[in-house]
PDB file of N, CA and C in Angstrom:
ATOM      1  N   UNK A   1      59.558 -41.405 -72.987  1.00  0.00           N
ATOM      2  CA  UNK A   1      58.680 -41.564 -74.121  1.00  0.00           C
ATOM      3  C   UNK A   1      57.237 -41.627 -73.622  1.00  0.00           C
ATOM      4  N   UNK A   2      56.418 -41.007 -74.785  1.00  0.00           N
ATOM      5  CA  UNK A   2      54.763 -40.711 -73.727  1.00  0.00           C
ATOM      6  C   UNK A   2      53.704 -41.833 -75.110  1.00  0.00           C
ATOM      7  N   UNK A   3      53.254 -41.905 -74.679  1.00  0.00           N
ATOM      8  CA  UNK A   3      52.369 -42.557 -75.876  1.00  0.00           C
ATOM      9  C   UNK A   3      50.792 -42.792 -75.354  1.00  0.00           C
ATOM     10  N   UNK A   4      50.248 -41.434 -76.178  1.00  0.00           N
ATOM     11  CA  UNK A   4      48.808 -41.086 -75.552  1.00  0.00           C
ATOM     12  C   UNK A   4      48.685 -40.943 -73.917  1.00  0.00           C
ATOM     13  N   UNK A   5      49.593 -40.459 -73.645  1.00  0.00           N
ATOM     14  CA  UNK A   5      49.555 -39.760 -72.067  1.00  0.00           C
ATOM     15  C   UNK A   5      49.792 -40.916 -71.325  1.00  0.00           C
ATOM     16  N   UNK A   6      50.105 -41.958 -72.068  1.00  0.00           N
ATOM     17  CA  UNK A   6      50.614 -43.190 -70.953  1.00  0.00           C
ATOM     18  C   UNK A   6      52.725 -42.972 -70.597  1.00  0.00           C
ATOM     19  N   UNK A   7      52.830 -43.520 -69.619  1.00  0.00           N
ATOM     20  CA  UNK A   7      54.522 -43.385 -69.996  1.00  0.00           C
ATOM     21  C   UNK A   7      54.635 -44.804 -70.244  1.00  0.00           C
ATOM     22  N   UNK A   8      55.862 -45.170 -70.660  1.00  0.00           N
ATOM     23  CA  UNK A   8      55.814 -46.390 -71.389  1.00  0.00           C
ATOM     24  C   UNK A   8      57.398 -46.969 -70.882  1.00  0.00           C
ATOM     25  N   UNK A   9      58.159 -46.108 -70.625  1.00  0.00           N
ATOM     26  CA  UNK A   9      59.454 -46.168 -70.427  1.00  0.00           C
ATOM     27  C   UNK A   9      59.914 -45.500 -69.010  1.00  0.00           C
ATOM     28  N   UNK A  10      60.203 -46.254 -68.128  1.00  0.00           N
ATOM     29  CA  UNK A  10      60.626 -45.416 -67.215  1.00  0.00           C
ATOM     30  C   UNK A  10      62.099 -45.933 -66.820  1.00  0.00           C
ATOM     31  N   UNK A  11      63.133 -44.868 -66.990  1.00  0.00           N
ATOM     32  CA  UNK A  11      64.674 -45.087 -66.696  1.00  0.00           C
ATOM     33  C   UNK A  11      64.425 -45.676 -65.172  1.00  0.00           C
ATOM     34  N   UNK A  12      65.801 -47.023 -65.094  1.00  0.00           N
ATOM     35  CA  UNK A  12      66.172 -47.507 -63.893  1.00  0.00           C
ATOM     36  C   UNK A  12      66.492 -46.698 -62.753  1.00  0.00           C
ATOM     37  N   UNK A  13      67.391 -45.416 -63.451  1.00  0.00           N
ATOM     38  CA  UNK A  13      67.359 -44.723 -62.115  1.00  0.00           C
ATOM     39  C   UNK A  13      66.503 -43.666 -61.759  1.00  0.00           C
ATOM     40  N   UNK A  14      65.474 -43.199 -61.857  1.00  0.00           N
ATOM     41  CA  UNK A  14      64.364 -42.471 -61.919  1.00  0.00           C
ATOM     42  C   UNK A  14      64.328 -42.047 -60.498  1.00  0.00           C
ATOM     43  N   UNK A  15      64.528 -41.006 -59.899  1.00  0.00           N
ATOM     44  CA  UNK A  15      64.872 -41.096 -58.666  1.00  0.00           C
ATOM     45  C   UNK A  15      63.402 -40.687 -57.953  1.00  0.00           C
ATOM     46  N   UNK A  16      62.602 -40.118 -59.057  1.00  0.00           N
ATOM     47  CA  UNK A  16      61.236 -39.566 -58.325  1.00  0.00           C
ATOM     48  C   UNK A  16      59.727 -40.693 -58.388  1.00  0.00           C
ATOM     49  N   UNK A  17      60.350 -42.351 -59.117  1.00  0.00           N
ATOM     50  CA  UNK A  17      59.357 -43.124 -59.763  1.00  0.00           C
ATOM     51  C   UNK A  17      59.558 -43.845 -58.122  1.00  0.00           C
ATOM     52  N   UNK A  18      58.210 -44.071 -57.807  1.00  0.00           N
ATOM     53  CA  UNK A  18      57.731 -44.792 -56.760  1.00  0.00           C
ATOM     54  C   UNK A  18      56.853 -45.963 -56.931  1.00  0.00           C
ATOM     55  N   UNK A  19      57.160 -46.934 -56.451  1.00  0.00           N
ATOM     56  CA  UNK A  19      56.666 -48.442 -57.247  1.00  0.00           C
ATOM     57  C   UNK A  19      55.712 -48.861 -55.956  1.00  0.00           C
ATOM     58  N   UNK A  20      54.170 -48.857 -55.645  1.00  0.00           N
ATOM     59  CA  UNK A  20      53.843 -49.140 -54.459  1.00  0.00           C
ATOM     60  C   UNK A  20      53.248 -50.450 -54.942  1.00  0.00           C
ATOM     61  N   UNK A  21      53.480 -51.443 -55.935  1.00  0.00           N
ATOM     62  CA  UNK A  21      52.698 -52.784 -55.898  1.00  0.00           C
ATOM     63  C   UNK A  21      54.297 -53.577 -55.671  1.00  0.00           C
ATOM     64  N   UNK A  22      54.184 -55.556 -55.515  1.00  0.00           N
ATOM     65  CA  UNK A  22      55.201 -56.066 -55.363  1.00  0.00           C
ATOM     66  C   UNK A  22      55.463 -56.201 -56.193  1.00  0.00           C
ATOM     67  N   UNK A  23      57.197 -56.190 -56.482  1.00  0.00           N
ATOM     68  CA  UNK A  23      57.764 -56.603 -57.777  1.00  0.00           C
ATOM     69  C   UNK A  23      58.487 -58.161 -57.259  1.00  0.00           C
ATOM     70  N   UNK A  24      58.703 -58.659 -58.580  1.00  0.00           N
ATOM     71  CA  UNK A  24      59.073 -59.961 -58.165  1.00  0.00           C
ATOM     72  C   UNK A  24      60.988 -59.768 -59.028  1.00  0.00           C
ATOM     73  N   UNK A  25      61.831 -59.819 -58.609  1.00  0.00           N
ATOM     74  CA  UNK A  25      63.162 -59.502 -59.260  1.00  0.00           C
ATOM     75  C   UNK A  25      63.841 -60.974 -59.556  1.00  0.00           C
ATOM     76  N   UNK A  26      63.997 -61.291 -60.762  1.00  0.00           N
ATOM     77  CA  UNK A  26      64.854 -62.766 -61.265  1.00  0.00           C
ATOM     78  C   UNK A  26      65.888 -62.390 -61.739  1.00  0.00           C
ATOM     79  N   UNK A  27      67.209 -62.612 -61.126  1.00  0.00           N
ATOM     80  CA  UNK A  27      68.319 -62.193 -61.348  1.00  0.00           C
ATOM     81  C   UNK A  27      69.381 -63.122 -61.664  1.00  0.00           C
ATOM     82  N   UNK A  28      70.030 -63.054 -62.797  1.00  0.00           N
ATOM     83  CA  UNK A  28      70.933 -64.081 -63.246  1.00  0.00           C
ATOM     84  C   UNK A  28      72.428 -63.326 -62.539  1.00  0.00           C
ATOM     85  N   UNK A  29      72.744 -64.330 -61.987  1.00  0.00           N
ATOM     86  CA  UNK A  29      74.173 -64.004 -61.353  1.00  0.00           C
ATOM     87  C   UNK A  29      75.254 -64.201 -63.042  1.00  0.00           C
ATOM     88  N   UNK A  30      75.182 -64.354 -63.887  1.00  0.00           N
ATOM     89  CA  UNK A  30      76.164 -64.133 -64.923  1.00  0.00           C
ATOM     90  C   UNK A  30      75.489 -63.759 -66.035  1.00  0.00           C
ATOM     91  N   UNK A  31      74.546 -62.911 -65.612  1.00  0.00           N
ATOM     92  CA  UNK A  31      74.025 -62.194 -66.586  1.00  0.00           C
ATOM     93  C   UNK A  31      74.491 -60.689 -67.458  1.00  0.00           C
ATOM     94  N   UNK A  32      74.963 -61.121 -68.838  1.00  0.00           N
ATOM     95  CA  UNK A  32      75.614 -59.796 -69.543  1.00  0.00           C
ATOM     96  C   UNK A  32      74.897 -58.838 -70.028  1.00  0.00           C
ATOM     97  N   UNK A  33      73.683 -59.567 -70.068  1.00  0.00           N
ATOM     98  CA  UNK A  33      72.529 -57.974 -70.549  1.00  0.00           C
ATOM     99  C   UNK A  33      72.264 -57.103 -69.669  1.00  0.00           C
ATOM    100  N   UNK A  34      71.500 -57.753 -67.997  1.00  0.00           N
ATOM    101  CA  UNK A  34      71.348 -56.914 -67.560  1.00  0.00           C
ATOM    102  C   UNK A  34      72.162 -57.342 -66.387  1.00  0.00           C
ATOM    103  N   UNK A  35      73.411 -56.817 -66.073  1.00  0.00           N
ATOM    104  CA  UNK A  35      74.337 -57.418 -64.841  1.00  0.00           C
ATOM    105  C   UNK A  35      73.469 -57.002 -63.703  1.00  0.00           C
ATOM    106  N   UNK A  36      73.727 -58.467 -62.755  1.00  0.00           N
ATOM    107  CA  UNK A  36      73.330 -58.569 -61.932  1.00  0.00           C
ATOM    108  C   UNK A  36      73.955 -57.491 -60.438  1.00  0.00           C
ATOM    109  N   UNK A  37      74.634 -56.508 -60.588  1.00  0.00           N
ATOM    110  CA  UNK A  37      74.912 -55.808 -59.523  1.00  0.00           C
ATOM    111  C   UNK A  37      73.904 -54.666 -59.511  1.00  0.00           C
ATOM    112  N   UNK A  38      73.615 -53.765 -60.629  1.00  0.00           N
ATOM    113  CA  UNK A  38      72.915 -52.776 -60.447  1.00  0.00           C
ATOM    114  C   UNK A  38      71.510 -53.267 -60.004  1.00  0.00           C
ATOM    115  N   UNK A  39      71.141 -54.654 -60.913  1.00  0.00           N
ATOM    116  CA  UNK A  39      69.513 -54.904 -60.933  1.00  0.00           C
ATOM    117  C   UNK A  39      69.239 -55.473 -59.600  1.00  0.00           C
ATOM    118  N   UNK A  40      70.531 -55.641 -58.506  1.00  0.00           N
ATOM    119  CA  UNK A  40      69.987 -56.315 -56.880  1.00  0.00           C
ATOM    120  C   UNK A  40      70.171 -54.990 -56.053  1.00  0.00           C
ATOM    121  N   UNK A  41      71.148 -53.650 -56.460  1.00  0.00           N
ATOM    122  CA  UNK A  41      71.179 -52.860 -55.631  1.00  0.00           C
ATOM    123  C   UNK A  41      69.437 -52.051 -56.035  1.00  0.00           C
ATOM    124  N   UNK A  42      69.122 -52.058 -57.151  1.00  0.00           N
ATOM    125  CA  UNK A  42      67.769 -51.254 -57.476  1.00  0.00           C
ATOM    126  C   UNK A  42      66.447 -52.078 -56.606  1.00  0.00           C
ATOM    127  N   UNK A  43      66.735 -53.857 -56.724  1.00  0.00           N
ATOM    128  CA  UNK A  43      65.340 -54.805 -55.669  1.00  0.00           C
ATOM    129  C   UNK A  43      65.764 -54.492 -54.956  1.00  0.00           C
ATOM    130  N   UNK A  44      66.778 -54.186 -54.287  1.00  0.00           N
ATOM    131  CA  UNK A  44      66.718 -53.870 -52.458  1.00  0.00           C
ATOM    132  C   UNK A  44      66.485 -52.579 -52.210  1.00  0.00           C
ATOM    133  N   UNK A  45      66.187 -51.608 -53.213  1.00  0.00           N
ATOM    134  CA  UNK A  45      65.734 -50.096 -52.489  1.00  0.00           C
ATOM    135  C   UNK A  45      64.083 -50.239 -52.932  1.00  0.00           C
ATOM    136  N   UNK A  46      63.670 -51.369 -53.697  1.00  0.00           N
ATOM    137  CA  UNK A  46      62.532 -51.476 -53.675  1.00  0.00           C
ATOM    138  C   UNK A  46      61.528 -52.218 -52.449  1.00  0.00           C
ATOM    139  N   UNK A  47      60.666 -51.039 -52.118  1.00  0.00           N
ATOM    140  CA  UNK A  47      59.522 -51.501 -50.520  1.00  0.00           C
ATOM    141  C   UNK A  47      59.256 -52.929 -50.486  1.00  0.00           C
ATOM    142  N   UNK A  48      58.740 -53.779 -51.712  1.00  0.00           N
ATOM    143  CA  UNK A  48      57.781 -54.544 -51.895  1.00  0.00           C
ATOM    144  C   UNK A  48      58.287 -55.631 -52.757  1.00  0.00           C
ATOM    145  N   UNK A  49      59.237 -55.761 -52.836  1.00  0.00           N
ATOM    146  CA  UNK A  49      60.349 -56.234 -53.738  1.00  0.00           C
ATOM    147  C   UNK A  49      60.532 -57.859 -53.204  1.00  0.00           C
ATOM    148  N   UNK A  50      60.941 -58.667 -54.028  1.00  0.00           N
ATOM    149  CA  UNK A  50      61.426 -60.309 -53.435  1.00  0.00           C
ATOM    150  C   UNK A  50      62.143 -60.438 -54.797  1.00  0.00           C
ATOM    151  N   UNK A  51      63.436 -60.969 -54.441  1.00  0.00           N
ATOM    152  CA  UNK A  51      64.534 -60.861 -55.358  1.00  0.00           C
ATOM    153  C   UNK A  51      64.876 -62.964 -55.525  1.00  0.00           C
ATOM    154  N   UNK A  52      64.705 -63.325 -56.621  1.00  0.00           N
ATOM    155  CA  UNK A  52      65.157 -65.110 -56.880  1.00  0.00           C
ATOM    156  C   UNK A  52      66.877 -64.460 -57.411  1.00  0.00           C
ATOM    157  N   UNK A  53      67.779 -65.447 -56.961  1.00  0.00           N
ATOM    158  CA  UNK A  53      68.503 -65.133 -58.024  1.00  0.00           C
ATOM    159  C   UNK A  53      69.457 -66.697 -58.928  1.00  0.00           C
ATOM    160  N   UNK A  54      69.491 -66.484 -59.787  1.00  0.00           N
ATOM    161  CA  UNK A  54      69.944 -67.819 -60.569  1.00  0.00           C
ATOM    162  C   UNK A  54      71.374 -67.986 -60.924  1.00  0.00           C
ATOM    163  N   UNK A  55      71.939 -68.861 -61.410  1.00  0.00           N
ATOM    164  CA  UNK A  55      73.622 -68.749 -61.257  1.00  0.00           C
ATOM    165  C   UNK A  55      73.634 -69.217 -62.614  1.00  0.00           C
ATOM    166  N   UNK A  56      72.675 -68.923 -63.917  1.00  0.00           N
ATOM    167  CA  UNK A  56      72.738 -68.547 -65.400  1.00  0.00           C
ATOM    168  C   UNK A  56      72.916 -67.316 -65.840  1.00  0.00           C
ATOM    169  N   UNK A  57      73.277 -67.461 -67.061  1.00  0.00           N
ATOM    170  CA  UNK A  57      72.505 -66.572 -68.034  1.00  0.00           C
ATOM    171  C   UNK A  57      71.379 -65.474 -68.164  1.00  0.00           C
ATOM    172  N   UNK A  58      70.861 -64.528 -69.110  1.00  0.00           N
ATOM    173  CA  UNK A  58      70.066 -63.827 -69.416  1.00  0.00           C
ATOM    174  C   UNK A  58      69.131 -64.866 -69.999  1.00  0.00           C
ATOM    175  N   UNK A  59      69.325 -65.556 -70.751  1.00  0.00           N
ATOM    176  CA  UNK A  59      68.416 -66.387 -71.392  1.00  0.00           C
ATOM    177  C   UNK A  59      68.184 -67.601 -70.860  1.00  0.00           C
ATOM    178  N   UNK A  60      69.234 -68.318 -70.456  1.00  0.00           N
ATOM    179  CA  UNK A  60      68.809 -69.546 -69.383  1.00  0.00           C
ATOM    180  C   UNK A  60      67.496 -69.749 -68.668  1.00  0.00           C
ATOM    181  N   UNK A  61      67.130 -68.437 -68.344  1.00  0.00           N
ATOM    182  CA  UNK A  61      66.137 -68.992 -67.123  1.00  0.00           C
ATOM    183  C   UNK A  61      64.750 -69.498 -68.114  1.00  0.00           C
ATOM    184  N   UNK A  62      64.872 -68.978 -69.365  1.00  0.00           N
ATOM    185  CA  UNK A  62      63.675 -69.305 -70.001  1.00  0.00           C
ATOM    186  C   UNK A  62      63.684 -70.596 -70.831  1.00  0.00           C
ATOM    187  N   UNK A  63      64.805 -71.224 -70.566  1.00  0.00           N
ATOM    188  CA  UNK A  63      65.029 -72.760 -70.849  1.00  0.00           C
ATOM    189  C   UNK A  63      64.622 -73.691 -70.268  1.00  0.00           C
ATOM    190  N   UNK A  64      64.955 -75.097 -69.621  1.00  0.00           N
ATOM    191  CA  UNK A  64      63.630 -76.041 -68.588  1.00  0.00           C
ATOM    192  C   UNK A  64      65.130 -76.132 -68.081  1.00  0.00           C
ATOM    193  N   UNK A  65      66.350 -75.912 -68.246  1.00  0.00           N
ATOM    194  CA  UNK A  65      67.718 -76.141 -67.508  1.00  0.00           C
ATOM    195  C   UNK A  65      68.135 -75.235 -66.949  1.00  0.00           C
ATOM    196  N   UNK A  66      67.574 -74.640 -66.313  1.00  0.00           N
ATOM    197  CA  UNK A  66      68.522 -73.659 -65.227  1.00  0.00           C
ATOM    198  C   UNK A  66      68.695 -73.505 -64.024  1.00  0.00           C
ATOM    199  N   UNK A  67      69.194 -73.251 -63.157  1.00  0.00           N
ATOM    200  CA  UNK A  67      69.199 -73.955 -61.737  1.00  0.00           C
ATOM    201  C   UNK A  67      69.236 -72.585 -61.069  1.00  0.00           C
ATOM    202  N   UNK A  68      68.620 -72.677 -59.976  1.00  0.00           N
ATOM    203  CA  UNK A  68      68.084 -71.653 -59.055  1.00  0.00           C
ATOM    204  C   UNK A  68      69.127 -71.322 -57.986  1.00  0.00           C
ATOM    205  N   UNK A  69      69.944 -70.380 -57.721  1.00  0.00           N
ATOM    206  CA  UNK A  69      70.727 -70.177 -56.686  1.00  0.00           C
ATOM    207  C   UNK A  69      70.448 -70.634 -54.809  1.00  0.00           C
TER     208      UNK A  69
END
C-alpha cells in the first residue's frame, strides 16, 4: 500500500526490505496474535536488532503485571 509515495506497509517477509536503524523486538512467548516463533526467527536475521522476550500474552505486556522472561 503507497500513500503519497510513502510505503506504509511493509510485509514481514519482504526479502528485499533492509532495516539499517536498531529495532528493539518484545516478544511474548504465548503470544496468539503474533506467535512468537516467526517474530524471533525475523529479530535474529535482523543486523541491529535486541530481542526482550516475556512469558505473557499479546496484551499483557501493556498491563503493570507482566513478567519479563
Amino acid at each position: 500500500m503507497r500513500t503519497r509515495g510513502i510505503r506504509t506497509f511493509i510485509p514481514p517477509r519482504s526479502p528485499n526490505v533492509r532495516i539499517e536503524v536498531s529495532i528493539l523486538f518484545a516478544v511474548c512467548e504465548t503470544d496468539s496474535v503474533a506467535p512468537a516463533g516467526p517474530t524471533l526467527r525475523y529479530a535474529g536475521a535482523a543486523p541491529r536488532g535486541e530481542i526482550i522476550t516475556y512469558s505473557d500474552g499479546h496484551f499483557a505486556i501493556y498491563s503493570r503485571t507482566h513478567s519479563s522472561a
